[in-house]
PDB file of N, CA and C in Angstrom:
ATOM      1  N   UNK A   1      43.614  68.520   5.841  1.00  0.00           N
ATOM      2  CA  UNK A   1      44.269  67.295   5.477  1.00  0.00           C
ATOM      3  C   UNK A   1      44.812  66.646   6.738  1.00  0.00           C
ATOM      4  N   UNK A   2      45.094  65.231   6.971  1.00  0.00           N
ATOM      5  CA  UNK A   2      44.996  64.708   7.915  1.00  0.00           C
ATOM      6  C   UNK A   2      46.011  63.043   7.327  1.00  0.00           C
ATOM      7  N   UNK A   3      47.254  63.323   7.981  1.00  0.00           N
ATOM      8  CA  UNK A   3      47.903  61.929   8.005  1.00  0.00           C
ATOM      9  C   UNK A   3      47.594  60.954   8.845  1.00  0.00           C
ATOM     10  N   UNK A   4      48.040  59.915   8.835  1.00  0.00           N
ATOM     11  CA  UNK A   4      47.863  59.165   9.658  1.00  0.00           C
ATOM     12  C   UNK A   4      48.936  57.768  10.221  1.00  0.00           C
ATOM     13  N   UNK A   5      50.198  58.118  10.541  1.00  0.00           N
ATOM     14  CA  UNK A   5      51.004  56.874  10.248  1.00  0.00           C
ATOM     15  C   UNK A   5      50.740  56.034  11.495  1.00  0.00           C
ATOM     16  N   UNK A   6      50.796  54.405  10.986  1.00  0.00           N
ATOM     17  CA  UNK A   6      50.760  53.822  12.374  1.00  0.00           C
ATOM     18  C   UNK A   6      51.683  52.153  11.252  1.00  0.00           C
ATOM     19  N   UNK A   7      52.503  51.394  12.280  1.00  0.00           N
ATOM     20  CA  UNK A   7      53.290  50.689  12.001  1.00  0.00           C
ATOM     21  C   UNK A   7      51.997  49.370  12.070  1.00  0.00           C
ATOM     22  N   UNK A   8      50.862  49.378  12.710  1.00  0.00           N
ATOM     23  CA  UNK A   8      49.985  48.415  12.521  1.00  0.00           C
ATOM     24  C   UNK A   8      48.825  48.344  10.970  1.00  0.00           C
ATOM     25  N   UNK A   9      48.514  49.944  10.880  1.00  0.00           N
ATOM     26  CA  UNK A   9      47.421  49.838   9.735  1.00  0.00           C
ATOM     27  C   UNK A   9      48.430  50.827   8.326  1.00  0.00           C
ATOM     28  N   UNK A  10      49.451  51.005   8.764  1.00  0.00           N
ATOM     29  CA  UNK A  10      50.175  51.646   7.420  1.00  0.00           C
ATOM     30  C   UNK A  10      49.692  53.322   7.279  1.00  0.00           C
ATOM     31  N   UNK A  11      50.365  53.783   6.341  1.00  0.00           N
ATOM     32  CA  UNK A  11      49.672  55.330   5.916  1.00  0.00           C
ATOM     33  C   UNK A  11      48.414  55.500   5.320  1.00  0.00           C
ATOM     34  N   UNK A  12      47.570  56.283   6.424  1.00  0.00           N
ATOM     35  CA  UNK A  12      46.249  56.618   5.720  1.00  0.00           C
ATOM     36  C   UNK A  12      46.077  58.365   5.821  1.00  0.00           C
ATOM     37  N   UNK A  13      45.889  58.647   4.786  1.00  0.00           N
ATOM     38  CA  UNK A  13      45.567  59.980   4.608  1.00  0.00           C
ATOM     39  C   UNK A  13      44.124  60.819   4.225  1.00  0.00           C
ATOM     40  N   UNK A  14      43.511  61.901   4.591  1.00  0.00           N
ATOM     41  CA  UNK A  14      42.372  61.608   4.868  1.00  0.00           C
ATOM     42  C   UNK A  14      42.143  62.968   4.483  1.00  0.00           C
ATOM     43  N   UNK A  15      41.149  64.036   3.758  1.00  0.00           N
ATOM     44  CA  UNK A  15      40.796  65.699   3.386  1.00  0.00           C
ATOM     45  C   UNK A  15      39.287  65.755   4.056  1.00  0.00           C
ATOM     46  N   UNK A  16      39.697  66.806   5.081  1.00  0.00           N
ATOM     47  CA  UNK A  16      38.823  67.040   5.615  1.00  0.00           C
ATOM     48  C   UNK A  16      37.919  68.095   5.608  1.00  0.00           C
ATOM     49  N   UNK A  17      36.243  68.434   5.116  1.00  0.00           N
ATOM     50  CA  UNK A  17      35.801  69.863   4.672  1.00  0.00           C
ATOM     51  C   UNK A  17      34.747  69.685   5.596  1.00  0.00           C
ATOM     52  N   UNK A  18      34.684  70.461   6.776  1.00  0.00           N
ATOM     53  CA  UNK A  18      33.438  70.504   7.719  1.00  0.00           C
ATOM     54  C   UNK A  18      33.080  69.275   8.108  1.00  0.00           C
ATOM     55  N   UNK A  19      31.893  68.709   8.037  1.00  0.00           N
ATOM     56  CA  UNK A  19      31.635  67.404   8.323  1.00  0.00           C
ATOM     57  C   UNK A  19      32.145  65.918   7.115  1.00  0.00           C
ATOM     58  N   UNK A  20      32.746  66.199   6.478  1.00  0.00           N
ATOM     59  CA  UNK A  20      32.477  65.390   5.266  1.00  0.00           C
ATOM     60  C   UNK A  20      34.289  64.899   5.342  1.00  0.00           C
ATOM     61  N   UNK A  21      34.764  63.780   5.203  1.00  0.00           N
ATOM     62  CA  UNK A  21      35.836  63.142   5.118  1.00  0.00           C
ATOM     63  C   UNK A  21      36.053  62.558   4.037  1.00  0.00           C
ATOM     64  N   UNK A  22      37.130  63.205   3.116  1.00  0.00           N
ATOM     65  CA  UNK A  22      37.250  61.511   2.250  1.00  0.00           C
ATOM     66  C   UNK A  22      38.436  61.081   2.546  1.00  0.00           C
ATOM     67  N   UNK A  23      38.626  59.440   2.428  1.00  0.00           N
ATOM     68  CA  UNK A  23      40.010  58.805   2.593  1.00  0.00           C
ATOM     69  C   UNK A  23      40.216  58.573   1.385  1.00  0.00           C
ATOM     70  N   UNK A  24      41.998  58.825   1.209  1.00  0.00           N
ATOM     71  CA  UNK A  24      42.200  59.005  -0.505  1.00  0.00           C
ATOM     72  C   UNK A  24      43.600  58.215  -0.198  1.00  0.00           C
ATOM     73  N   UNK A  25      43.886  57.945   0.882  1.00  0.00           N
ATOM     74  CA  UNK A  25      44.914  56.756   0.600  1.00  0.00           C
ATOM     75  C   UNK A  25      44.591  56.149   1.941  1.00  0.00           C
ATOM     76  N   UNK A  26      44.216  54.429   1.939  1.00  0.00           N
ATOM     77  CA  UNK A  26      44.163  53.632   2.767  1.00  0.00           C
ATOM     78  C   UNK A  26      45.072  52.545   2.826  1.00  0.00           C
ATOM     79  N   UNK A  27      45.625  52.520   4.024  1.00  0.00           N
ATOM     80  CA  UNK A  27      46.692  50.969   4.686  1.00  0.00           C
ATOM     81  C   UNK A  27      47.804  51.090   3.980  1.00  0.00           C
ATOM     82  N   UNK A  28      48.187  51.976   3.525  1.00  0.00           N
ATOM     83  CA  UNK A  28      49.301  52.035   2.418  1.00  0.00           C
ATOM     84  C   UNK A  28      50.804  51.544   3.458  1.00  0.00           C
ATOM     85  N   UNK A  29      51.619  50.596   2.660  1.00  0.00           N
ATOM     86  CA  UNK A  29      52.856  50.495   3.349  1.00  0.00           C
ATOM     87  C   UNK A  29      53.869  52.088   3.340  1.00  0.00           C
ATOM     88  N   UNK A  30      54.598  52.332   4.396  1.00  0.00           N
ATOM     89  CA  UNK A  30      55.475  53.118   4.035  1.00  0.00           C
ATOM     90  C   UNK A  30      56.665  53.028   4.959  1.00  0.00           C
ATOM     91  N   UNK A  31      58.016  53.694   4.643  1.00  0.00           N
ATOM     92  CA  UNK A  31      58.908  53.321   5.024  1.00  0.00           C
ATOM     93  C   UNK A  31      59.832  54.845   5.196  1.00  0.00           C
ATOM     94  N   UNK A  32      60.420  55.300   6.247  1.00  0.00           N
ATOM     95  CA  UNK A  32      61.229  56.544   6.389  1.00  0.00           C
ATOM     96  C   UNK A  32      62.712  56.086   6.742  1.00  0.00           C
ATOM     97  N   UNK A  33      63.100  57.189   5.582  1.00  0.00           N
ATOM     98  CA  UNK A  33      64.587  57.323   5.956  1.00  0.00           C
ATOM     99  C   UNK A  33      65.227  58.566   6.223  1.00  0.00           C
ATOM    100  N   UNK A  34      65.682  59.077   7.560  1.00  0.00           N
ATOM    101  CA  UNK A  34      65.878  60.323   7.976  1.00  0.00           C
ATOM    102  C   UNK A  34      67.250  60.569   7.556  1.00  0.00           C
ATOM    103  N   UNK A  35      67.153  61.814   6.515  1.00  0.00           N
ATOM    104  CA  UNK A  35      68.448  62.350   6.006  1.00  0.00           C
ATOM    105  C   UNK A  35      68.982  63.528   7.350  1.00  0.00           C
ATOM    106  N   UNK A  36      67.974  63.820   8.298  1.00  0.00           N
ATOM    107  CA  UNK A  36      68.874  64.729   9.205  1.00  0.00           C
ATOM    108  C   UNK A  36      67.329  64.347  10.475  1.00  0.00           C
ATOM    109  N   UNK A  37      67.746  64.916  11.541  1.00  0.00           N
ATOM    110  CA  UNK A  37      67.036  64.272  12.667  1.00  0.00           C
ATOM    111  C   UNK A  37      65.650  65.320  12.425  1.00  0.00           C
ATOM    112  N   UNK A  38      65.618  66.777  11.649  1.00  0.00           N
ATOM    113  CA  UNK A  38      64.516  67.453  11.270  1.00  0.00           C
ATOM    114  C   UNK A  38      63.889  67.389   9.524  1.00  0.00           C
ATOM    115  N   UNK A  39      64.495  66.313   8.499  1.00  0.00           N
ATOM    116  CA  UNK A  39      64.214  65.763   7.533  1.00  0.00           C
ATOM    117  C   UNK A  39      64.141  64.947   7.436  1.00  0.00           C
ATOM    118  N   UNK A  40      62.812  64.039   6.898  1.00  0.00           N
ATOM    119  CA  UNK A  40      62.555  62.438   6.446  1.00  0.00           C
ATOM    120  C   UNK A  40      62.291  62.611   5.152  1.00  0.00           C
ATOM    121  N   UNK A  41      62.528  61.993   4.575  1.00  0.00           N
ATOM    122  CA  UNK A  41      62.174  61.235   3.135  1.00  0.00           C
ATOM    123  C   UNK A  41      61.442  59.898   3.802  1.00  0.00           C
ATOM    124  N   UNK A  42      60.155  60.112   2.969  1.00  0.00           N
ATOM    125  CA  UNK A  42      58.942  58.748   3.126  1.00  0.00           C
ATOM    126  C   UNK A  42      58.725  58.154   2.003  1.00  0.00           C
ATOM    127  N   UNK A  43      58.897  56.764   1.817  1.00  0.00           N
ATOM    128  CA  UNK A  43      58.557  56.109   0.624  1.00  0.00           C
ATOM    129  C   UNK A  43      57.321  55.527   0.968  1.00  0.00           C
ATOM    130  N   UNK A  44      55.943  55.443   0.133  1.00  0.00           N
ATOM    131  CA  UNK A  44      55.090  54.826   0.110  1.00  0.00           C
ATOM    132  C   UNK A  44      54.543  54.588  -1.124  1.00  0.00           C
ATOM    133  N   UNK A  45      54.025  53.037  -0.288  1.00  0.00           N
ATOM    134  CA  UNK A  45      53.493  52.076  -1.690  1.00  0.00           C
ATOM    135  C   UNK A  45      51.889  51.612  -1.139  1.00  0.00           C
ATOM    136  N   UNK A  46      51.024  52.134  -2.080  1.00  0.00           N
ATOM    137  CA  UNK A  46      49.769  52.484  -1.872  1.00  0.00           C
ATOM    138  C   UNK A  46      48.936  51.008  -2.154  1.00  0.00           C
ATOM    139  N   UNK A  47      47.900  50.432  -1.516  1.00  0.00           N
ATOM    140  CA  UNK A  47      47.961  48.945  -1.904  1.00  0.00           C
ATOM    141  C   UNK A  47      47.444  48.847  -3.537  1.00  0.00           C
ATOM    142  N   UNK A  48      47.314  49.333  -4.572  1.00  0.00           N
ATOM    143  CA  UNK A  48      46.903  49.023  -5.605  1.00  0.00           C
ATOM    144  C   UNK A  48      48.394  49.417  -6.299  1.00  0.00           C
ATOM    145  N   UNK A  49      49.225  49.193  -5.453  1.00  0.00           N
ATOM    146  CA  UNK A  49      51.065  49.285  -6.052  1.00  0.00           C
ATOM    147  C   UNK A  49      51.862  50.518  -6.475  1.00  0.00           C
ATOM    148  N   UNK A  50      50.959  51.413  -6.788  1.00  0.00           N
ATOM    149  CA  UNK A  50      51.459  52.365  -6.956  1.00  0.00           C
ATOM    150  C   UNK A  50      52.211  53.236  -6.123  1.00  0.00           C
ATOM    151  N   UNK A  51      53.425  53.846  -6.048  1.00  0.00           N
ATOM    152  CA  UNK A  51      54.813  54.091  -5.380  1.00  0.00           C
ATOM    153  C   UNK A  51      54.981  55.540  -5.727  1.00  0.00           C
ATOM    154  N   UNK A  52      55.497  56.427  -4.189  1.00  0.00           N
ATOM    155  CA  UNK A  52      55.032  57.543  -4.354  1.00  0.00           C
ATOM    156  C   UNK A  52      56.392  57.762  -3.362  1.00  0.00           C
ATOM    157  N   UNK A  53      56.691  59.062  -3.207  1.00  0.00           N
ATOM    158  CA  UNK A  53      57.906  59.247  -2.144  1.00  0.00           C
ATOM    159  C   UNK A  53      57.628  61.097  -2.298  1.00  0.00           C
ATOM    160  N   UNK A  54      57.936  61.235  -0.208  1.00  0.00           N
ATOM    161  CA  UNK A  54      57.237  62.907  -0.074  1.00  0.00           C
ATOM    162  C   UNK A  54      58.560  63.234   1.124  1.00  0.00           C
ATOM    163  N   UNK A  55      58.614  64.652   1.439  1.00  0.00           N
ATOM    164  CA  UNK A  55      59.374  64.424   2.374  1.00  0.00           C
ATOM    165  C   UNK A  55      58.780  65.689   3.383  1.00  0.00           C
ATOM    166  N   UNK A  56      59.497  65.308   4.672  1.00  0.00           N
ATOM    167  CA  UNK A  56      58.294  66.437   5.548  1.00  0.00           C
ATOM    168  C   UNK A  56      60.049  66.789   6.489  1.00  0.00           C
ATOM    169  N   UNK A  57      59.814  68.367   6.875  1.00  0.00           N
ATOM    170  CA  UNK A  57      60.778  68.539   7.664  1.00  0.00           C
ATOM    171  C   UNK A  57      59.792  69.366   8.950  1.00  0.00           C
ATOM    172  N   UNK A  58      60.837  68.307  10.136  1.00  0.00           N
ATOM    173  CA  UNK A  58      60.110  69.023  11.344  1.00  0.00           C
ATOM    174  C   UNK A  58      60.249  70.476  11.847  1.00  0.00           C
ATOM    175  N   UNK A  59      59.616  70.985  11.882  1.00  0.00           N
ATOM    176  CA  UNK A  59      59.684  72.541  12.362  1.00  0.00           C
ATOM    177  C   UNK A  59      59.417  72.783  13.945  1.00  0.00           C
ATOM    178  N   UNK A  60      59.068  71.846  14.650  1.00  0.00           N
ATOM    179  CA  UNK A  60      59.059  71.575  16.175  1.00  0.00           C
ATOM    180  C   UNK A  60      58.736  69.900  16.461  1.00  0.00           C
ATOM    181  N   UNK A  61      58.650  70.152  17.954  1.00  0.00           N
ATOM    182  CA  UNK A  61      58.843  68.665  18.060  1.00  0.00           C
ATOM    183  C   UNK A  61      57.451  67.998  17.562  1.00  0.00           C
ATOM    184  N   UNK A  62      56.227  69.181  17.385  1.00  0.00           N
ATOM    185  CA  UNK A  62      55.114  68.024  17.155  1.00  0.00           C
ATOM    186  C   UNK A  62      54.318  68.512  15.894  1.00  0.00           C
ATOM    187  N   UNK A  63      54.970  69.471  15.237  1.00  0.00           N
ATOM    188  CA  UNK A  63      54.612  70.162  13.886  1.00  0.00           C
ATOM    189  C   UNK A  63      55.830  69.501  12.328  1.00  0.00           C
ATOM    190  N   UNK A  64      54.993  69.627  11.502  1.00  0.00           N
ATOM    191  CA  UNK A  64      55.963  69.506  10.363  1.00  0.00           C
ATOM    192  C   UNK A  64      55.077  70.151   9.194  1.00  0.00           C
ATOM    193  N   UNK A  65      56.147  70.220   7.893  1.00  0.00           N
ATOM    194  CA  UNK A  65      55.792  70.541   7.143  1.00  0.00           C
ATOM    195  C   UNK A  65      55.931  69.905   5.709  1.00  0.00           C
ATOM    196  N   UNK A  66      55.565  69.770   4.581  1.00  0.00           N
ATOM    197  CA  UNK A  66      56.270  68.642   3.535  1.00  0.00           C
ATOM    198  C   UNK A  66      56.461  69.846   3.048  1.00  0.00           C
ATOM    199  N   UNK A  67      58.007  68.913   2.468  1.00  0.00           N
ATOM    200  CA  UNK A  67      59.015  69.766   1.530  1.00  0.00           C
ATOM    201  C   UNK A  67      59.428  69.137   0.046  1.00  0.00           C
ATOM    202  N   UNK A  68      60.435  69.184  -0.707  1.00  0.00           N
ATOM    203  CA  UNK A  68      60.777  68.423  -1.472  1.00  0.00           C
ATOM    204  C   UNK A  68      62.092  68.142  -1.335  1.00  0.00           C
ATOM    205  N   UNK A  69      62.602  67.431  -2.164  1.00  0.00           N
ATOM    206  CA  UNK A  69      64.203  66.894  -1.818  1.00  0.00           C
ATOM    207  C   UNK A  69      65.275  67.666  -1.485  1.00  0.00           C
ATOM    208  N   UNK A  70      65.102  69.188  -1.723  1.00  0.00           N
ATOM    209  CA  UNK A  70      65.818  70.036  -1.430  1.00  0.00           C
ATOM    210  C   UNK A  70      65.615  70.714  -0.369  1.00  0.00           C
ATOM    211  N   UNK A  71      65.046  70.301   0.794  1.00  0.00           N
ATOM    212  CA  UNK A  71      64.738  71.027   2.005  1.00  0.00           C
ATOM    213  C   UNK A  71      63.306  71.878   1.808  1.00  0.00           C
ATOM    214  N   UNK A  72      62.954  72.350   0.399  1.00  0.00           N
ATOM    215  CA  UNK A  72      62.067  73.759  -0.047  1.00  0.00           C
ATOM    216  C   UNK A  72      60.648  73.507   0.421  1.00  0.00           C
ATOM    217  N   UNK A  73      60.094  74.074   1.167  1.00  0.00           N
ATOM    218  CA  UNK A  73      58.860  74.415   1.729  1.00  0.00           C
ATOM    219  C   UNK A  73      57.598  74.206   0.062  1.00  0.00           C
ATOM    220  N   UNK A  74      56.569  73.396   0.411  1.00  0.00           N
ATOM    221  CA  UNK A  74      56.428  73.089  -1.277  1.00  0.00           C
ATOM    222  C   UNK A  74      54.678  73.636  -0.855  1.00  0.00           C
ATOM    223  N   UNK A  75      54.169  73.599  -2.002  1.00  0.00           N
ATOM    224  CA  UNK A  75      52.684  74.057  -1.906  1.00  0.00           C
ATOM    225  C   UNK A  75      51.847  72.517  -2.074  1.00  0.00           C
ATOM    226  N   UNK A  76      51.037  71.700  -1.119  1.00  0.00           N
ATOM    227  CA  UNK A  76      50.480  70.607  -1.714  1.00  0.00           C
ATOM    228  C   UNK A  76      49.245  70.684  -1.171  1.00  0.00           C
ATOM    229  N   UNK A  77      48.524  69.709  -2.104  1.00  0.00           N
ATOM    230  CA  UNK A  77      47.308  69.204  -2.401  1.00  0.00           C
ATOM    231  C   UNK A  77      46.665  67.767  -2.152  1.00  0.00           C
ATOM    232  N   UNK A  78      46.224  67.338  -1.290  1.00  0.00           N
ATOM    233  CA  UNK A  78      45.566  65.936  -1.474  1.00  0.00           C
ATOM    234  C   UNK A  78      43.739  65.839  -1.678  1.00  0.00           C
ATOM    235  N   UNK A  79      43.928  65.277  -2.575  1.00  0.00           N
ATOM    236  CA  UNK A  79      42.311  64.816  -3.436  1.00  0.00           C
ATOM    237  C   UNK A  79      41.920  66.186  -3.594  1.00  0.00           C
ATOM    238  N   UNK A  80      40.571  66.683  -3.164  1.00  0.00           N
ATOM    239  CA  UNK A  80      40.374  68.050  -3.373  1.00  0.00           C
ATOM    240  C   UNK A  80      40.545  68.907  -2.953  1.00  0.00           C
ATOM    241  N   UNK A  81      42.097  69.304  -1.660  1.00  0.00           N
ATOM    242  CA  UNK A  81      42.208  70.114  -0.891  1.00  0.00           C
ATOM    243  C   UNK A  81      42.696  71.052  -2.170  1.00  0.00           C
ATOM    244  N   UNK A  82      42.877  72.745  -1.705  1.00  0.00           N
ATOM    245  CA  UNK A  82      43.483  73.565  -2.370  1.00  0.00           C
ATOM    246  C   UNK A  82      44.393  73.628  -2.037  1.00  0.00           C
ATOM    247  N   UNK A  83      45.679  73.617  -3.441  1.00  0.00           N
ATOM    248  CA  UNK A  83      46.889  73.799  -3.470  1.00  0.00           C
ATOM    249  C   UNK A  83      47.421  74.865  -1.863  1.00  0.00           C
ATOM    250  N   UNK A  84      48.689  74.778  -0.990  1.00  0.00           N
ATOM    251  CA  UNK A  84      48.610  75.513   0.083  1.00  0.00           C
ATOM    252  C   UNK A  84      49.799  75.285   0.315  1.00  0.00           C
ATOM    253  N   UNK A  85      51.099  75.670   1.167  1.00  0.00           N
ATOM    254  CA  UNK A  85      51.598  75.543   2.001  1.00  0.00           C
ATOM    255  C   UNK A  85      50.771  75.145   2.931  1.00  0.00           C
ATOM    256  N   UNK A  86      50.803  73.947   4.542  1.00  0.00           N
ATOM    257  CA  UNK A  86      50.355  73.481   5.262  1.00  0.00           C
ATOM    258  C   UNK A  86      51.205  73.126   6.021  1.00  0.00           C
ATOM    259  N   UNK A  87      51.107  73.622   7.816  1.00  0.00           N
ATOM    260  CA  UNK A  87      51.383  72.727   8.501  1.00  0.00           C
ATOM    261  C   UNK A  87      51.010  72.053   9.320  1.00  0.00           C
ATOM    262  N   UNK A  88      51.404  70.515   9.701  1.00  0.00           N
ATOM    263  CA  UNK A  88      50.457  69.398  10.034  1.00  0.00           C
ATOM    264  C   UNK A  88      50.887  69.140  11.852  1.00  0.00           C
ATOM    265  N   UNK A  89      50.208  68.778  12.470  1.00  0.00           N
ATOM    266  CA  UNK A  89      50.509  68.709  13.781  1.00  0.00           C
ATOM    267  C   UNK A  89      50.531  67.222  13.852  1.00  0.00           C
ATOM    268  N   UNK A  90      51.104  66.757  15.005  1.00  0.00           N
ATOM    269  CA  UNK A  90      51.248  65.464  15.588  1.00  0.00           C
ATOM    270  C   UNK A  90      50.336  65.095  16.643  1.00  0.00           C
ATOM    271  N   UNK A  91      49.492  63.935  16.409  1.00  0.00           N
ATOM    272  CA  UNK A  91      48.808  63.847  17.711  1.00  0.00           C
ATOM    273  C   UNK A  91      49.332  63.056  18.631  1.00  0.00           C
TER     274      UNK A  91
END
């Protein structure tokens, strides 16, 4: 799995299996509000409107992990990845 934030093209998120990519959220607006300098809460609104909110806590300066509102390390899934704990690096 593969984020992608950029303040020009919005959140795109992307599942990646060997050669084969699908994008399962494109240009989406989103917006962070940091409850501590190693927790964000992310609100995003996907362009067909639909409104979604995730939260990721940093575990180093260029790693994170998504959690839920309670700090808790969560198991997730995008499009057909398998359910997992995951952690995501920063490029």
């Amino acid at each position: 799995m593969k984020f992608v934030f950029s303040q020009k093209t919005g959140l795109n998120e992307y599942v990646i299996k060997g050669k084969k990519t699908a994008h399962v959220l494109k240009n989406a607006t989103y917006s962070v509000t940091p409850k501590t300098t190693t927790f964000w809460k992310i609100n995003v609104k996907a362009k067909d409107g639909k409104k979604s909110t995730f939260y990721m806590r940093f575990t180093a300066k260029n790693k994170f992990v998504l959690v839920n509102s309670k700090n808790q390390k969560i198991k997730t899934s995008v499009g057909k990845a398998p359910a997992a704990y995951y952690t995501f690096k920063l490029a």
